[in-house]
Protein backbone atom coordinates (compact mmCIF):
# COMPACT_ATOMS: atom_id res chain seq x y z
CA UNK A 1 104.45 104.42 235.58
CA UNK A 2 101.41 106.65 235.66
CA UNK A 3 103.19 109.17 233.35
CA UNK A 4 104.30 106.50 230.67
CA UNK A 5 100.33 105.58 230.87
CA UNK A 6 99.67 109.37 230.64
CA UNK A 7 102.11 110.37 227.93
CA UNK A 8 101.11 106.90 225.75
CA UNK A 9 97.14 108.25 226.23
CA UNK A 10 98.11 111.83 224.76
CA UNK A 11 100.55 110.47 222.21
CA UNK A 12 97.64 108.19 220.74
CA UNK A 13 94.98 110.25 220.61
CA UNK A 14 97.22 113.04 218.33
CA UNK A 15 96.77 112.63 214.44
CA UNK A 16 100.38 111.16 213.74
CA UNK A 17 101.60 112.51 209.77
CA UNK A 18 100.67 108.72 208.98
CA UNK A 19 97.35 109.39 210.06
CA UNK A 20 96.88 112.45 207.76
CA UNK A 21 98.30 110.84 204.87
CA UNK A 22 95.95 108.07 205.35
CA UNK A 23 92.91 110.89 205.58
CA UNK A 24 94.70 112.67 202.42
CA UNK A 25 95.28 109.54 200.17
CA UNK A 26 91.66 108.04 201.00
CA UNK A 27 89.83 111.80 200.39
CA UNK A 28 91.92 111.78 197.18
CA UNK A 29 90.08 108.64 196.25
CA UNK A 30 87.15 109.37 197.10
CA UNK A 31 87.37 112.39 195.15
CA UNK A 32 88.31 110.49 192.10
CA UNK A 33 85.46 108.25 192.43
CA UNK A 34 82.89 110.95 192.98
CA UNK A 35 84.74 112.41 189.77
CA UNK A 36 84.02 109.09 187.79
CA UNK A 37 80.94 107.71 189.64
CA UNK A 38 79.27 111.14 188.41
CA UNK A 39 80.10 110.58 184.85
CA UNK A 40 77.91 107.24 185.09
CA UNK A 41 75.41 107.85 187.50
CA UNK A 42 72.82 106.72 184.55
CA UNK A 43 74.32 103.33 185.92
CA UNK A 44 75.94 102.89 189.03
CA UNK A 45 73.43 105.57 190.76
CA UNK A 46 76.23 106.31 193.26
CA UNK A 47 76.14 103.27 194.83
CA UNK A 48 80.23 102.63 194.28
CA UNK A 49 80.45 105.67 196.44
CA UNK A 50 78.10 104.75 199.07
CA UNK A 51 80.30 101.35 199.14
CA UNK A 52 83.75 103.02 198.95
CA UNK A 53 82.47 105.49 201.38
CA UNK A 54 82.13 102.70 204.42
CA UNK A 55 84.98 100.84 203.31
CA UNK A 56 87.74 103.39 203.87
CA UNK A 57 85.95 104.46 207.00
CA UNK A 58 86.35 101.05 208.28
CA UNK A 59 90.27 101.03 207.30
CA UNK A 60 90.97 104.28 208.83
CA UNK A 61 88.64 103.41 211.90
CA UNK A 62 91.17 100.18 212.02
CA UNK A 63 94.81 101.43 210.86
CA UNK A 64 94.42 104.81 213.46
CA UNK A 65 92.34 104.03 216.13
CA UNK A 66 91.51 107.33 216.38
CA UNK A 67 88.29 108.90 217.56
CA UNK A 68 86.69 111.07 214.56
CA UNK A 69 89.08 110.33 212.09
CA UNK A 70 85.91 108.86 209.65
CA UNK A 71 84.60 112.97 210.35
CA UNK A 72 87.68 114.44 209.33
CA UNK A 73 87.78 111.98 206.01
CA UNK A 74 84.33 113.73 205.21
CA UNK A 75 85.26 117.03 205.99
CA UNK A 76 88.25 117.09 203.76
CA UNK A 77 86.68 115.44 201.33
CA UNK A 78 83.55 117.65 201.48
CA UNK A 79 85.21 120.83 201.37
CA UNK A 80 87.17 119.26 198.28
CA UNK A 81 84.10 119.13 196.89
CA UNK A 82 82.80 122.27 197.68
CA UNK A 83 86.01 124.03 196.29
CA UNK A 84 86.00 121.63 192.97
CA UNK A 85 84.73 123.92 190.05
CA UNK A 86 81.72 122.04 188.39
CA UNK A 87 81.07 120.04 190.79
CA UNK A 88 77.46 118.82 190.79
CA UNK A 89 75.61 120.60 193.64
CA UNK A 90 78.24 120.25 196.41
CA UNK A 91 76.77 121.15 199.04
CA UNK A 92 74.56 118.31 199.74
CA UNK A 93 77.47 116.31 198.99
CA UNK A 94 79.04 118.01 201.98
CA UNK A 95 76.44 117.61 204.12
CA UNK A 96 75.84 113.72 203.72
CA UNK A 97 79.74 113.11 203.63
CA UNK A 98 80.07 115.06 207.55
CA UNK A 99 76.55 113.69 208.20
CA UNK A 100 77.45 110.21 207.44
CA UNK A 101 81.50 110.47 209.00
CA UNK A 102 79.93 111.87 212.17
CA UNK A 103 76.87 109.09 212.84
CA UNK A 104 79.90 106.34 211.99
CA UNK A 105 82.17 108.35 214.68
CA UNK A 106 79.72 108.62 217.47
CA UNK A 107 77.98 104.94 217.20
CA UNK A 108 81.33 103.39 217.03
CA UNK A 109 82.32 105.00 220.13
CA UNK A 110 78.92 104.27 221.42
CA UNK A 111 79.67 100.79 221.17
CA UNK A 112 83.15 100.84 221.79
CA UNK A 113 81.91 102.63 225.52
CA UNK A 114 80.81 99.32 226.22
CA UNK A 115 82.82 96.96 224.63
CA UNK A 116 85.68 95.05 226.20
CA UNK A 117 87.67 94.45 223.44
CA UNK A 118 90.76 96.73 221.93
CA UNK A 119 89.41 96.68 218.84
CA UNK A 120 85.93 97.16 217.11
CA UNK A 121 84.77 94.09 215.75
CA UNK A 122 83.45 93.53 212.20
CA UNK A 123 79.94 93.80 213.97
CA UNK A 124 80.47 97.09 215.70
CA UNK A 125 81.79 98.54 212.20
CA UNK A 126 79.10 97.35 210.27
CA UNK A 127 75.94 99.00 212.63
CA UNK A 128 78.49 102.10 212.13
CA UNK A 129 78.60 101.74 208.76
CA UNK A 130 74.95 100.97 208.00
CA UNK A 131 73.69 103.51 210.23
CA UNK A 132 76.35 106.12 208.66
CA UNK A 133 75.24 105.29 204.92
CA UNK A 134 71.53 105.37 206.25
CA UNK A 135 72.01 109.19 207.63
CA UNK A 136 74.02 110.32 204.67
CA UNK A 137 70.85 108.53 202.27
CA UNK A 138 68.99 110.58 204.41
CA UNK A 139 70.90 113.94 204.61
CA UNK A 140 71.18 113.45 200.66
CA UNK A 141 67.65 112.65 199.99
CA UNK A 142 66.59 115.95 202.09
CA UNK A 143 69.20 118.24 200.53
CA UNK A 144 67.92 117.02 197.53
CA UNK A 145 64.60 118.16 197.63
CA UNK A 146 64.64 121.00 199.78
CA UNK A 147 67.41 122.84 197.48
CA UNK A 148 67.69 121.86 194.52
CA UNK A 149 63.49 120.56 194.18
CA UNK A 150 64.52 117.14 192.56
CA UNK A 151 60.95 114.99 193.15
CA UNK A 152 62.22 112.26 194.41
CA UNK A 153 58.37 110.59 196.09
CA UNK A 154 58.38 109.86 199.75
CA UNK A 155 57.48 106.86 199.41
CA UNK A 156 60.32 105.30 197.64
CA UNK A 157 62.51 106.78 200.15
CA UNK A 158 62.98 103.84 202.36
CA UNK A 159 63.64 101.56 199.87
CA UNK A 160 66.55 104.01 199.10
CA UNK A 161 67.94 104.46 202.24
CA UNK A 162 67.70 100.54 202.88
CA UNK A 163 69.81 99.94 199.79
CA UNK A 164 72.29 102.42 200.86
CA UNK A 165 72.59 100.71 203.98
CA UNK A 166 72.94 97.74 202.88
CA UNK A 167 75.65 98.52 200.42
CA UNK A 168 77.13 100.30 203.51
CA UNK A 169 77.45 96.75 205.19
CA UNK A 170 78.90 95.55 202.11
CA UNK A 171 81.57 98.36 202.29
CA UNK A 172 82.37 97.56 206.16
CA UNK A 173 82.68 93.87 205.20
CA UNK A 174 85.03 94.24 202.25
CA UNK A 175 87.01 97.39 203.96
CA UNK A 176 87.30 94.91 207.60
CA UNK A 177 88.71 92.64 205.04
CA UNK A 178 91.44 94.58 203.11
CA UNK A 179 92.52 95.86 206.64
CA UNK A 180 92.78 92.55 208.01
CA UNK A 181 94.60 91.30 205.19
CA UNK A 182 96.98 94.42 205.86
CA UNK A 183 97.48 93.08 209.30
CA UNK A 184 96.52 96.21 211.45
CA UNK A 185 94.87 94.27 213.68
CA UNK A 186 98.23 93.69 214.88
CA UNK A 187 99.29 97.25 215.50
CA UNK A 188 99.04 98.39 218.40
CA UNK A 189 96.51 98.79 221.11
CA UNK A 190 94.98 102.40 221.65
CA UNK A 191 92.85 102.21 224.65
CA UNK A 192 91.29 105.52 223.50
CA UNK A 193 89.29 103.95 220.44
């Protein structure tokens, strides 16, 4: 019995190849959007992205049950970025992508720590998902200006990192959604996250 418990443990905290297609299929997308969200920044100001961004972290976060799978999304993604010729500035792209996978990673486990459910609930998600798109505002905002010296004033800051954390709840609630309507919640349990 205590091996079965053992060997399930180990078996579901692995990537399975489903996993890494869902990381591959969902960095492709978000690819493509930063592709076409770039071409009409004049009018979306990236805000499509910020919403995508928390929506297929909450899918992944409920079709793997994985711990840092939202990370590895960013990473991929990021370094897809970094390698895309013509990209515009990729590096701080990088940066808030990773910034904004790893704050959704840790304060979903941070509430998962102390959660008695299997699952995280649409609540849990969206605190992850706000406070993700509020670090990669952040991260972005920083990069930004440090590197690349666009003036964007200080004081109009929070009023952009409350909007992209706000769409970032939007994102949770419509990505809790579509994964709901795929039925993972019945998959099955993963003590591990």
């Amino acid at each position: 019995m205590a091996q079965e418990v053992l060997r399930s443990r180990e078996a579901s905290s692995t990537l399975t190849v489903r996993d890494l297609a869902l990381i591959s299929g969902f960095a492709g997308i978000l690819v493509a959007d930063g592709y076409v969200s770039s071409l009409a920044r004049a009018v979306t100001r990236t805000t499509d992205t910020f919403f995508l961004i928390a929506a297929l972290f909450t899918v992944l976060a409920l079709m793997t049950r994985k711990h840092w799978t939202s990370t590895l999304l960013a990473l991929v993604t990021g370094l897809i970025f970094l390698a895309t010729p013509g990209a515009p500035f990729p590096p701080h792209i990088t940066l808030s992508l990773i910034a904004n996978g790893i704050v959704f990673d840790l304060a979903l486990l941070a509430m998962l720590s102390r959660s008695t459910g299997p699952e995280p609930t649409r609540n849990q998600l969206a605190v992850a998902g706000s406070l993700g798109n509020m670090v990669m505002a952040i991260t972005a905002l920083a990069a930004l200006t440090t590197t690349v010296g666009v003036n964007i004033p200080l004081n109009i800051w929070p009023a952009i990192i409350l909007g992209d954390a706000f769409i970032g709840l939007i994102g949770v609630f419509f990505g809790y959604l579509v994964a709901k309507r795929l039925h993972v919640s019945r998959l099955r349990y993963n003590p591990l996250y």
